[in-house]
Protein backbone atom coordinates (compact mmCIF):
# COMPACT_ATOMS: atom_id res chain seq x y z
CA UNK A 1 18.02 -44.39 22.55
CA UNK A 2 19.20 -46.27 25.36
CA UNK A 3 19.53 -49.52 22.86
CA UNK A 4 21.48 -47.39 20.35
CA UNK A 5 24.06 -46.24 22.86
CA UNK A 6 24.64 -49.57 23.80
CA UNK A 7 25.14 -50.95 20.42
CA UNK A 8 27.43 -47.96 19.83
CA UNK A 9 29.51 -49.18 23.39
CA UNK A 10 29.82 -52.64 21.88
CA UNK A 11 30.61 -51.67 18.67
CA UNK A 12 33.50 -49.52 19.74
CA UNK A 13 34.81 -52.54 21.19
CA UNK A 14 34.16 -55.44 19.12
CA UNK A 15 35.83 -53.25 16.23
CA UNK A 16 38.60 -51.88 18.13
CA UNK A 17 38.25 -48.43 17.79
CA UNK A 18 40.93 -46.21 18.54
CA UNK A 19 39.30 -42.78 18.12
CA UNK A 20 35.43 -41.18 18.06
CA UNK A 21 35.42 -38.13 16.32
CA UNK A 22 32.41 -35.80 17.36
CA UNK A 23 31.13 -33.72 14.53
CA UNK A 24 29.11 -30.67 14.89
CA UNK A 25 28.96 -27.57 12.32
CA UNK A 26 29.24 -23.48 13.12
CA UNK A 27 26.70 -21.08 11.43
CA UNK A 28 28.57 -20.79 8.12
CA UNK A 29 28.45 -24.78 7.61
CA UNK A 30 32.31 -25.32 8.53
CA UNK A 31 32.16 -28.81 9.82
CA UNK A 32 34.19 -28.75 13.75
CA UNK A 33 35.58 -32.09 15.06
CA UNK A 34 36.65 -32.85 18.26
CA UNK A 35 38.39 -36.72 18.20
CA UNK A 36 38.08 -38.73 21.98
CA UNK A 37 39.23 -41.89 23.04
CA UNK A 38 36.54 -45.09 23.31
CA UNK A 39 36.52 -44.81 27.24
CA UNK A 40 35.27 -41.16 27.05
CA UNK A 41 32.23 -42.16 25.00
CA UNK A 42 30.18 -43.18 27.56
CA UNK A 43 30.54 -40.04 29.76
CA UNK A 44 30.04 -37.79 26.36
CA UNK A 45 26.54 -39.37 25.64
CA UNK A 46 25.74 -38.57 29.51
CA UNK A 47 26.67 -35.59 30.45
CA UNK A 48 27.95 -33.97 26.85
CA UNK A 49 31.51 -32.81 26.49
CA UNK A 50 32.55 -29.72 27.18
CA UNK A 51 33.99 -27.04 24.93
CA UNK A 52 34.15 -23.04 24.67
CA UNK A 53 31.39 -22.24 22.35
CA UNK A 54 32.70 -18.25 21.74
CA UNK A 55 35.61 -19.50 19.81
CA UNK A 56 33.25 -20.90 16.93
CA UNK A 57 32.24 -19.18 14.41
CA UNK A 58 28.81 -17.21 15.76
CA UNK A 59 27.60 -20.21 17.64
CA UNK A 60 27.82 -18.65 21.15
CA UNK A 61 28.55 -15.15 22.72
CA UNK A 62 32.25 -14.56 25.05
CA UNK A 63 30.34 -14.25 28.44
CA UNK A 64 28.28 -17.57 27.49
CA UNK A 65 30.82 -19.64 25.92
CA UNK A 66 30.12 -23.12 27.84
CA UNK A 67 28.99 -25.17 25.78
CA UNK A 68 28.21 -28.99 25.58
CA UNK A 69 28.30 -31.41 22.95
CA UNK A 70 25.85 -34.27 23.01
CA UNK A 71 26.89 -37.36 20.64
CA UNK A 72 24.00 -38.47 18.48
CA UNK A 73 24.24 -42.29 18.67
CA UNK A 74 21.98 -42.80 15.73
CA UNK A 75 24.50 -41.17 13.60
CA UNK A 76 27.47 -43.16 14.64
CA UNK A 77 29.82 -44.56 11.87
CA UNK A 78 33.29 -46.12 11.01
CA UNK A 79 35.25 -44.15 8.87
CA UNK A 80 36.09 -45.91 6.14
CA UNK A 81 39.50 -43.55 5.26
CA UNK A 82 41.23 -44.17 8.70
CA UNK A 83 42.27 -47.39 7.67
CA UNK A 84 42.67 -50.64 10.05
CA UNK A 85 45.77 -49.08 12.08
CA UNK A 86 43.53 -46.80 14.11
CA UNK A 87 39.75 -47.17 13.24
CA UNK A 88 37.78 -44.26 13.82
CA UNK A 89 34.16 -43.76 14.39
CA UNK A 90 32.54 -40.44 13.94
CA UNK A 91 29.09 -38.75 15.61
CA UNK A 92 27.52 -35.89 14.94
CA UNK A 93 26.36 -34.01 17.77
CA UNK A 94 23.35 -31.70 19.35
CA UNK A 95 24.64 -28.43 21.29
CA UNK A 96 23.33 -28.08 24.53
CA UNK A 97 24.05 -25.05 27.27
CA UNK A 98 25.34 -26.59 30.79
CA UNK A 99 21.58 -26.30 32.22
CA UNK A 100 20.64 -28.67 29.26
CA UNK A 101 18.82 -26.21 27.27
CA UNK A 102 19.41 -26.41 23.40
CA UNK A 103 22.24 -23.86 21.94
CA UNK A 104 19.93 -21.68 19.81
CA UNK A 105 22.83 -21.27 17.67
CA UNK A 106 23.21 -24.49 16.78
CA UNK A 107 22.71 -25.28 13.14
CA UNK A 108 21.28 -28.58 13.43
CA UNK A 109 19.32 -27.81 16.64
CA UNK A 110 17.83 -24.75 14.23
CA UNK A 111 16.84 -27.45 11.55
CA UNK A 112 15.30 -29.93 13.94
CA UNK A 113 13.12 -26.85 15.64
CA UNK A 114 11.56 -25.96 11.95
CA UNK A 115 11.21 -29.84 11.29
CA UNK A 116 9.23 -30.02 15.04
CA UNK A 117 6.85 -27.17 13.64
CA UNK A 118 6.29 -29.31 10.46
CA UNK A 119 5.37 -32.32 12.32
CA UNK A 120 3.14 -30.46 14.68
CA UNK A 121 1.03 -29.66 11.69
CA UNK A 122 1.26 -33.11 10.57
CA UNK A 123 4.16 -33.10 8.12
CA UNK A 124 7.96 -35.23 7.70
CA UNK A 125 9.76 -33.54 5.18
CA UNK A 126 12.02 -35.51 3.41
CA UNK A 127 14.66 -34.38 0.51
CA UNK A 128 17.67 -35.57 -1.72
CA UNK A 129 20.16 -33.26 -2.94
CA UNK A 130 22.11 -33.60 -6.50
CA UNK A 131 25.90 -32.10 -5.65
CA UNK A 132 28.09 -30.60 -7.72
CA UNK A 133 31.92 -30.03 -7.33
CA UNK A 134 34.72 -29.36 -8.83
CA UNK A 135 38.14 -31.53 -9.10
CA UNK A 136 41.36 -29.62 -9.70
CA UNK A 137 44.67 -30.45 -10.23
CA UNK A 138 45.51 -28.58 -7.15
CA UNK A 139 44.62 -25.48 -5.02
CA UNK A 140 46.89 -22.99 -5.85
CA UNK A 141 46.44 -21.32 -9.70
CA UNK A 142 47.73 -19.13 -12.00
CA UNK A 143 46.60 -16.00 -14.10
CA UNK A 144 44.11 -18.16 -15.61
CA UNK A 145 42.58 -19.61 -12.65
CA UNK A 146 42.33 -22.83 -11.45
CA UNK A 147 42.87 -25.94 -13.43
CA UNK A 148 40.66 -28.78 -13.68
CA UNK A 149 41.66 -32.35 -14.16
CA UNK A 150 39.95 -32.61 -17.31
CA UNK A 151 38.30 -31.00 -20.33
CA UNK A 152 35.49 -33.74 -20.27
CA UNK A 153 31.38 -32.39 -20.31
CA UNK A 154 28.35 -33.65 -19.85
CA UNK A 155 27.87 -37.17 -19.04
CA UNK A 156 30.82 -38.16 -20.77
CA UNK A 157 33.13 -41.22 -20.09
CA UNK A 158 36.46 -40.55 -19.41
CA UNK A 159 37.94 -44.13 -19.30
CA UNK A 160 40.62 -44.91 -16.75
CA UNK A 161 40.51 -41.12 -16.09
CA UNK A 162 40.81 -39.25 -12.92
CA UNK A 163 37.10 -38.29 -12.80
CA UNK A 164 35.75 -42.20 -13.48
CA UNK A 165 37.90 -43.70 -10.38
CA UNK A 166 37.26 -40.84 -8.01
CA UNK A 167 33.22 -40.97 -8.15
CA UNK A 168 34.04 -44.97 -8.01
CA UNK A 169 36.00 -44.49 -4.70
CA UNK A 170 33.71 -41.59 -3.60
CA UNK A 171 30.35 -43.83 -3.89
CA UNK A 172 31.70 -47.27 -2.14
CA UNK A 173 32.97 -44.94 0.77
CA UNK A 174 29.35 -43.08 0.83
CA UNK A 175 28.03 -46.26 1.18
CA UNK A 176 30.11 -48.05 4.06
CA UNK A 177 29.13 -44.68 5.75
CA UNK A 178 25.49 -45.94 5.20
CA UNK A 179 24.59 -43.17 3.02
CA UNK A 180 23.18 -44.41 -0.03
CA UNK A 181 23.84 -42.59 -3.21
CA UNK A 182 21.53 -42.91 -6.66
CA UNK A 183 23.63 -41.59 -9.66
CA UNK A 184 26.61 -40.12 -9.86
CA UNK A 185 28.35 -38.71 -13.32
CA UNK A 186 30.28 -36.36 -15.02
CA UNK A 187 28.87 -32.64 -14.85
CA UNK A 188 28.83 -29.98 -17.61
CA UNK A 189 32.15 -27.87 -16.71
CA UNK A 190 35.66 -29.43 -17.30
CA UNK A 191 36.60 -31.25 -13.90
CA UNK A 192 33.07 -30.98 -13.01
CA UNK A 193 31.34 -34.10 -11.17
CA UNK A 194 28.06 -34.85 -9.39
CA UNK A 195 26.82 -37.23 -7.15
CA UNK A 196 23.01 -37.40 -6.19
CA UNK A 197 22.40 -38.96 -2.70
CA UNK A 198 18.87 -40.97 -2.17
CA UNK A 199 15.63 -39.21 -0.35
CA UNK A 200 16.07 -39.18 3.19
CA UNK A 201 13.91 -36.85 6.18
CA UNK A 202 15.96 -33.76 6.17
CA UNK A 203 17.68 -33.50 9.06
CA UNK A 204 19.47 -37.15 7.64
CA UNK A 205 19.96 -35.66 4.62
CA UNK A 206 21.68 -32.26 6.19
CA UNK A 207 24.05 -34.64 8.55
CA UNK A 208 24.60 -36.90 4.88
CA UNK A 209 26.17 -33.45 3.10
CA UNK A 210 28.72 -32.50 5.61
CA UNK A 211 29.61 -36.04 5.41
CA UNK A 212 29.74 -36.27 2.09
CA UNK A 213 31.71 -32.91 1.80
CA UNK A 214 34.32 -34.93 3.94
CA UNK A 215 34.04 -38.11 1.83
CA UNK A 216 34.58 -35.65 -1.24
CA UNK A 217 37.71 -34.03 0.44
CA UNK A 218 39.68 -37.09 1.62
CA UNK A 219 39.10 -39.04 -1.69
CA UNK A 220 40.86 -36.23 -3.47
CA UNK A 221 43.55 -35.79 -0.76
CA UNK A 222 44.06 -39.60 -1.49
CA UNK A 223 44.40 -39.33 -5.67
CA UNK A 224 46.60 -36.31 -5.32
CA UNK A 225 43.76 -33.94 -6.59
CA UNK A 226 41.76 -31.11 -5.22
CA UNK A 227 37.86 -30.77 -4.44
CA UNK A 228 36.44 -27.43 -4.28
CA UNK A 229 32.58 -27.01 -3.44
CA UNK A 230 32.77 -23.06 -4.53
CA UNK A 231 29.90 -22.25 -6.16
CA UNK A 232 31.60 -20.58 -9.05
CA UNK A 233 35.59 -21.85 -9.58
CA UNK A 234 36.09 -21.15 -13.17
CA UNK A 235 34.77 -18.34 -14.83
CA UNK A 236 33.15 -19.10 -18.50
CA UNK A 237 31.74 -22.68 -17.10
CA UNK A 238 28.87 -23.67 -15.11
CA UNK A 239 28.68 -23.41 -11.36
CA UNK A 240 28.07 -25.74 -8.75
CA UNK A 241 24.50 -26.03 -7.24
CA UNK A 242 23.05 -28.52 -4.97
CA UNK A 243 19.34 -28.86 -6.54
CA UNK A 244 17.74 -30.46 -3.91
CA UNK A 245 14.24 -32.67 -4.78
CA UNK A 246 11.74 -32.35 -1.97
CA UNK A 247 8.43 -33.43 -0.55
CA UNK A 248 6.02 -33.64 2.47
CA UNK A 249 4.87 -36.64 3.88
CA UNK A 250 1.49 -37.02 6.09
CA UNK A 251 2.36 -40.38 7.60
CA UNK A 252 2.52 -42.35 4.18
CA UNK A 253 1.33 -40.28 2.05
CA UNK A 254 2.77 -37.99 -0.43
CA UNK A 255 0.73 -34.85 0.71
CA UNK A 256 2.29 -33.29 -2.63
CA UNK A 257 0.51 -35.63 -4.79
CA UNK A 258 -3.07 -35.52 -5.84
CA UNK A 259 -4.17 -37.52 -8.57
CA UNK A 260 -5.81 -35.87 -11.56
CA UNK A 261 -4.14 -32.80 -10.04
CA UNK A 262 -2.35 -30.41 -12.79
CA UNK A 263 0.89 -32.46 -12.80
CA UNK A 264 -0.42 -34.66 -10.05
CA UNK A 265 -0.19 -31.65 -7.80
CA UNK A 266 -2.18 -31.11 -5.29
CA UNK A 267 -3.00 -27.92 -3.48
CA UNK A 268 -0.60 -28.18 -0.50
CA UNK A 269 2.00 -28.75 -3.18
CA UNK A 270 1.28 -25.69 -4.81
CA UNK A 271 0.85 -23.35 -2.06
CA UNK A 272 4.20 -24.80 -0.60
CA UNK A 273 5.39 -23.45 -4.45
CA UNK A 274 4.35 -20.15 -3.75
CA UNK A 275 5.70 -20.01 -0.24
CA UNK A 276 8.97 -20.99 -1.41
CA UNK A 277 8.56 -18.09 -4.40
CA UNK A 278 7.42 -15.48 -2.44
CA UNK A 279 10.11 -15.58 0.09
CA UNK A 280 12.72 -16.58 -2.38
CA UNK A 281 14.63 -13.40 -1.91
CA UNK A 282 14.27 -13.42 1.67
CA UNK A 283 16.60 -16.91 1.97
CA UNK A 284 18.85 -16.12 -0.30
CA UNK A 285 21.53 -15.03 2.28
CA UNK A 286 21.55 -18.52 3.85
CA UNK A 287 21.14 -20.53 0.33
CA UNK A 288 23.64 -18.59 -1.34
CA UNK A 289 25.67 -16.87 1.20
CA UNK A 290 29.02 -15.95 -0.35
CA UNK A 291 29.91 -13.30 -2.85
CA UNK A 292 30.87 -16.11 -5.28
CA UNK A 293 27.13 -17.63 -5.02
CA UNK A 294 25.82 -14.75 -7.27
CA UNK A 295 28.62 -15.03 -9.54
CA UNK A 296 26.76 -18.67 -10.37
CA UNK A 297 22.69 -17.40 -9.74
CA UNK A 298 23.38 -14.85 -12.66
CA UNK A 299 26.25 -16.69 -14.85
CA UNK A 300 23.89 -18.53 -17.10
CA UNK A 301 23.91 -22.28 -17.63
CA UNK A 302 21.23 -23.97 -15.61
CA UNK A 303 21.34 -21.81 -12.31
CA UNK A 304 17.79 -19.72 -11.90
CA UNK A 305 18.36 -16.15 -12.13
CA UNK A 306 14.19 -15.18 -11.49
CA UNK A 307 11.65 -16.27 -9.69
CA UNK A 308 9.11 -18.51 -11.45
CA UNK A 309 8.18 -21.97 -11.42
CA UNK A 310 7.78 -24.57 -14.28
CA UNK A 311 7.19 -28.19 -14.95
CA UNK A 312 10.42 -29.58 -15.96
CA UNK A 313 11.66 -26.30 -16.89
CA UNK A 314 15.03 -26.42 -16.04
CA UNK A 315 15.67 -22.08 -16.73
CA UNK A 316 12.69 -21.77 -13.26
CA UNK A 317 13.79 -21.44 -9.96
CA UNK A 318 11.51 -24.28 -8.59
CA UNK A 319 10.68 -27.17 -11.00
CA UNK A 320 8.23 -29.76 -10.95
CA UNK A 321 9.79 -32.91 -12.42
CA UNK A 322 8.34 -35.12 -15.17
CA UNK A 323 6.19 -37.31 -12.97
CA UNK A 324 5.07 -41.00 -13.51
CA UNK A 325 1.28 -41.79 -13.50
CA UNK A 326 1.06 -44.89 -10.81
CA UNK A 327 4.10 -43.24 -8.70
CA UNK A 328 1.97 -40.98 -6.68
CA UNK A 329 4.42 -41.13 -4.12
CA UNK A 330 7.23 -40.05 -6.59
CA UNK A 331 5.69 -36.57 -6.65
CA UNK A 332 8.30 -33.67 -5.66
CA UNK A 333 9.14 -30.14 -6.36
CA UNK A 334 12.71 -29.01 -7.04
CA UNK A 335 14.31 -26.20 -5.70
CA UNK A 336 17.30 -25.17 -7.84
CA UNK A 337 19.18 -21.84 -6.28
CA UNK A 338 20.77 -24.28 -3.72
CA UNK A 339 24.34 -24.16 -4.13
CA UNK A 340 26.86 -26.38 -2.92
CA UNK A 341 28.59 -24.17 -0.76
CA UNK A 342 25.35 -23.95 1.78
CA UNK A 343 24.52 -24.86 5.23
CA UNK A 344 22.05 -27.67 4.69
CA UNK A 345 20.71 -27.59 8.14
CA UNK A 346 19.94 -23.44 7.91
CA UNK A 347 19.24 -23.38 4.58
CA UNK A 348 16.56 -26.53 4.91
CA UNK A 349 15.37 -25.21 7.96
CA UNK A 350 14.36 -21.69 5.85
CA UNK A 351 13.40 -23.73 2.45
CA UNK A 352 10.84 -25.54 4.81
CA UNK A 353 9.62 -22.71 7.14
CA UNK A 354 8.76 -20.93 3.31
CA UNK A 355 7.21 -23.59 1.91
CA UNK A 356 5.63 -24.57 5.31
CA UNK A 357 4.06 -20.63 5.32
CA UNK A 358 2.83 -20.74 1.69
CA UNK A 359 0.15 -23.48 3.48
CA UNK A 360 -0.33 -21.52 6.79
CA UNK A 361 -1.71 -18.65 5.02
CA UNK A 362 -2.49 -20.07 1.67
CA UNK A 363 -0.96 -18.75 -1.04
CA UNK A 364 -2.00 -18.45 -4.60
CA UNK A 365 0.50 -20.26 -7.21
CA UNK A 366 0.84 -17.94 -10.03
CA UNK A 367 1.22 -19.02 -13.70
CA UNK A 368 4.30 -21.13 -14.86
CA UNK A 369 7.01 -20.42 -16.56
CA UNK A 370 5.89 -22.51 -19.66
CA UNK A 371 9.24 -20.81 -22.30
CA UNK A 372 12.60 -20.83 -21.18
CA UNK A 373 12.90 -17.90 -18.87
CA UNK A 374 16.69 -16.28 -20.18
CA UNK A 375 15.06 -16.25 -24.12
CA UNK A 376 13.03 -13.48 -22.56
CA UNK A 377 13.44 -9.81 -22.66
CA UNK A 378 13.52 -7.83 -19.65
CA UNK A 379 10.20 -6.31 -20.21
CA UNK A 380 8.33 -9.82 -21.00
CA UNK A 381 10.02 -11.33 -17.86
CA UNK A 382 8.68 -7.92 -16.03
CA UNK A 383 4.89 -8.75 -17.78
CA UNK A 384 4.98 -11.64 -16.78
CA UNK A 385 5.89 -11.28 -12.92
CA UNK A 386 9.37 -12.72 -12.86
CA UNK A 387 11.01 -10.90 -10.43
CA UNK A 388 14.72 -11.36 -10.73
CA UNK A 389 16.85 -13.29 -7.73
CA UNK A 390 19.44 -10.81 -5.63
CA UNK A 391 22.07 -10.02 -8.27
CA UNK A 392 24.89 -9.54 -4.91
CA UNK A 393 25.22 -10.73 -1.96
CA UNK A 394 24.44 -7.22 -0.39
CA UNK A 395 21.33 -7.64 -2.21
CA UNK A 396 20.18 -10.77 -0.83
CA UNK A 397 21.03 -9.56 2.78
CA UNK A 398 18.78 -6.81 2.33
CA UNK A 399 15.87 -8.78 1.87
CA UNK A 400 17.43 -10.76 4.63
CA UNK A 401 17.31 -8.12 6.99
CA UNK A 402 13.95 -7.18 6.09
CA UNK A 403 12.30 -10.95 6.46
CA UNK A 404 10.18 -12.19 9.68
CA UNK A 405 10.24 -15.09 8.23
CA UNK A 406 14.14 -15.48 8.32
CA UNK A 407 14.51 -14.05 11.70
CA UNK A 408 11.98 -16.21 13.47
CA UNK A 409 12.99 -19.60 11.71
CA UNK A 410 17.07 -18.87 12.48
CA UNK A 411 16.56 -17.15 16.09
CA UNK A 412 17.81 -13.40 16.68
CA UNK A 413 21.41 -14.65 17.66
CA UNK A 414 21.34 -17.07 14.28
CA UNK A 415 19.59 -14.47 12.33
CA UNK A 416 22.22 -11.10 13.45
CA UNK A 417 25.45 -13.40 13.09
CA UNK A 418 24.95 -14.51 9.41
CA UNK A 419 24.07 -10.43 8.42
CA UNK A 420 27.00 -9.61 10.41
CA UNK A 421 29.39 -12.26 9.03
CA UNK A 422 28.26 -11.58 5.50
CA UNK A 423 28.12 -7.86 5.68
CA UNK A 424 31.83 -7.99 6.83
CA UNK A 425 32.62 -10.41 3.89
CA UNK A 426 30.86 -8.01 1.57
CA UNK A 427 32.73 -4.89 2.71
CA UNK A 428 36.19 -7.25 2.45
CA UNK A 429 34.58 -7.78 -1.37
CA UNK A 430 33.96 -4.27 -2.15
CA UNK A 431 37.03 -2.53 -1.16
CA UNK A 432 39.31 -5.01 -3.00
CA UNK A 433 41.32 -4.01 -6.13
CA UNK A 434 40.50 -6.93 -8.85
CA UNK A 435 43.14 -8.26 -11.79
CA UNK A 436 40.22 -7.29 -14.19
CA UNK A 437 40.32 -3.42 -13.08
CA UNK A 438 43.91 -3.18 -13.21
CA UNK A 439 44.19 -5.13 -16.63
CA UNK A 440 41.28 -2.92 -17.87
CA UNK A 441 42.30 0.41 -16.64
CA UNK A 442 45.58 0.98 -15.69
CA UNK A 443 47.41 1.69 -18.58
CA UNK A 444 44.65 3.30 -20.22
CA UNK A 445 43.48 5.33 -17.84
């Protein structure tokens, strides 16, 4: 470490950095950024900087708000948007309390605690998300909603269009920031793009999406566009989800792959399956945690609506890709209720802990989804066991409030802000009057 913050020091210099921008997110996934000059580095990665903790979003209580932030030197990077003027760097950052202890509200420090209890039983787990976002002319809309800077669809090539240079733009910046992305195209909604980043351990890949949310943000502030990362912007087309392939490693091996295995499969694979089925429900909150999330979860297209799991059945919740015989290593499940809008450190820090507890006690994989699971009828879904996903957000934070699982893996303070927080944004839901009651009742009623 003590090598890294040197060749941080040095770097500041020999590039002439102006500003060092420390990153850290609050419990909802905002990302918080706190810019300091090159001389104050130093000091930060020794003794943390300072900040009151009670004015973020659930990350600290009023009569504990100290707080310290601890730049991460292995996560230091020039930012590629600042231009030569005034480089800036940027680090993201573990919370500490002023006696050193971790902030048990801390997002990332939440992530890294589940990813210590995976390694204790022997386990990396490593990931790599496929994000989907919207581009809009602009933010502000009309009767008709927002309006997106294309009618292009799947795959499609829109030459010299807005779509083609912004994923352009958006990929060389991703990769002067070091993160390395693997495809990027045009998604299924009009204005809809996505841009798959490559496997990396977790807690790389949680720090790569709020970077990449940024990357996302200033490219369109820069074409005179608009990125949104709601889960559900225009009603009619698809939603955004953040599918995210994952695995477990024991050392070098893929501990999901077993050869001559159903699927190459092998039985901590499936039991992590089952873990991640049984306390689907249970996560929701986190994984889809605003009213809009269930407006994508139950709008059709390709977002899972019940529980099952499949190979390379794109209607299941958790898929297990087409695989290639002498790429044992290439074996992965997907998990597809993800959405973009997420916390990637909670929500990968409760996608783990489920899967992680489907090998603990060993769970039993039931059947696959073999059809495509919206053909079905209610009462063959109900035959066949496939219990549907929370239809509301209310719903998912009762099976929130229920769950050990949740509660131990987040930490009481962690676990009572987010049902607080989203009860509140439920009730502000509720009690609203929508355009679609007034244009369907008013005058007739």
């Amino acid at each position: 470490m003590d090598k890294q913050r040197d060749f941080v020091l040095r770097t500041i210099e020999e590039r002439g950095v102006k500003f060092v921008r420390l990153w850290f997110t609050d419990v909802v996934g905002t990302l918080k950024s706190v810019a300091i000059a090159p001389a104050e580095v130093e000091g930060a990665f020794s003794e943390g900087l300072g900040f009151d903790g009670s004015a973020i979003e659930g990350l600290t209580r009023s009569y504990e708000s100290d707080l310290l932030a601890h730049p991460d030197p292995t996560t230091f990077q020039i930012l590629p948007w600042r231009g030569e003027v005034d480089p800036t760097a940027r680090m993201f950052c573990d919370i500490t309390t002023p006696d050193g202890e971790p902030a048990v509200a801390d997002p990332r420090h939440v992530l890294k605690r589940t990813l210590a209890k995976a390694s204790d039983a022997g386990f990396t787990f490593y990931t790599h998300p496929e994000i989907e976002f919207y581009l809009l002319k602009s933010s502000q809309f009309g009767p008709d909603g927002p309006e997106p800077v294309d009618s292009a669809g799947y795959f499609d090539n829109v030459p010299g269009g807005t779509a083609h240079d912004f994923r352009r733009r958006s990929v060389r910046m991703l990769e002067d920031l070091g993160i390395s992305v693997e495809y990027s195209h045009h998604e299924g909604g009009p204005g809809q793009n996505e841009i798959d980043l490559r496997y990396a351990d977790a807690l790389s890949t949680a720090d790569n999406i709020m970077t990449f949310r940024t990357v996302i943000k200033e490219v369109a502030i820069e074409q005179g566009v608009y990125a949104t990362f709601m889960p559900k912007p225009l009603g009619g087309h698809p939603g955004s989800g953040m599918h995210t392939h994952m695995s477990l490693f024991e050392g070098e091996t893929n501990a999901f792959y077993e050869e001559g295995g159903q699927y190459q499969l092998s039985t901590i694979g499936r039991q992590f399956i089952a873990g991640l089925l049984r306390h689907a429900n249970e996560i929701a909150g986190v994984t889809n945690q605003f009213v809009n999330s269930y407006k994508r979860l139950w709008g059709g297209d390709e977002a899972p609506s019940f529980v099952c799991w499949g190979h390379n059945n794109r209607s299941a919740l958790v898929r297990v890709p087409l695989y290639k015989p002498s790429k044992g290593q290439s074996s992965r499940v997907e998990y597809r209720a993800l959405d973009s809008a997420a916390n990637p450190y909670l929500s990968y820090a409760l996608i783990l802990a489920a899967g992680l507890k489907g090998i603990e006690e060993g769970y039993e994989l039931p059947p696959e989804a073999e059809d495509n699971v919206w053909s079905l009828t209610d009462a063959e879904r109900r035959a066949l066991g496939y219990e549907p996903l929370p239809a509301s957000l209310d719903h998912a934070l009762e099976y929130m409030e229920e769950s050990e699982l949740v509660a131990e893996t987040l930490g009481e303070q962690v676990f009572s802000y987010v049902l607080l927080n989203k009860r509140q944004e439920w009730q502000e839901y509720r009690a609203q009057v929508t355009p679609f009651e007034l244009k369907r009742n008013l005058e007739m009623l």
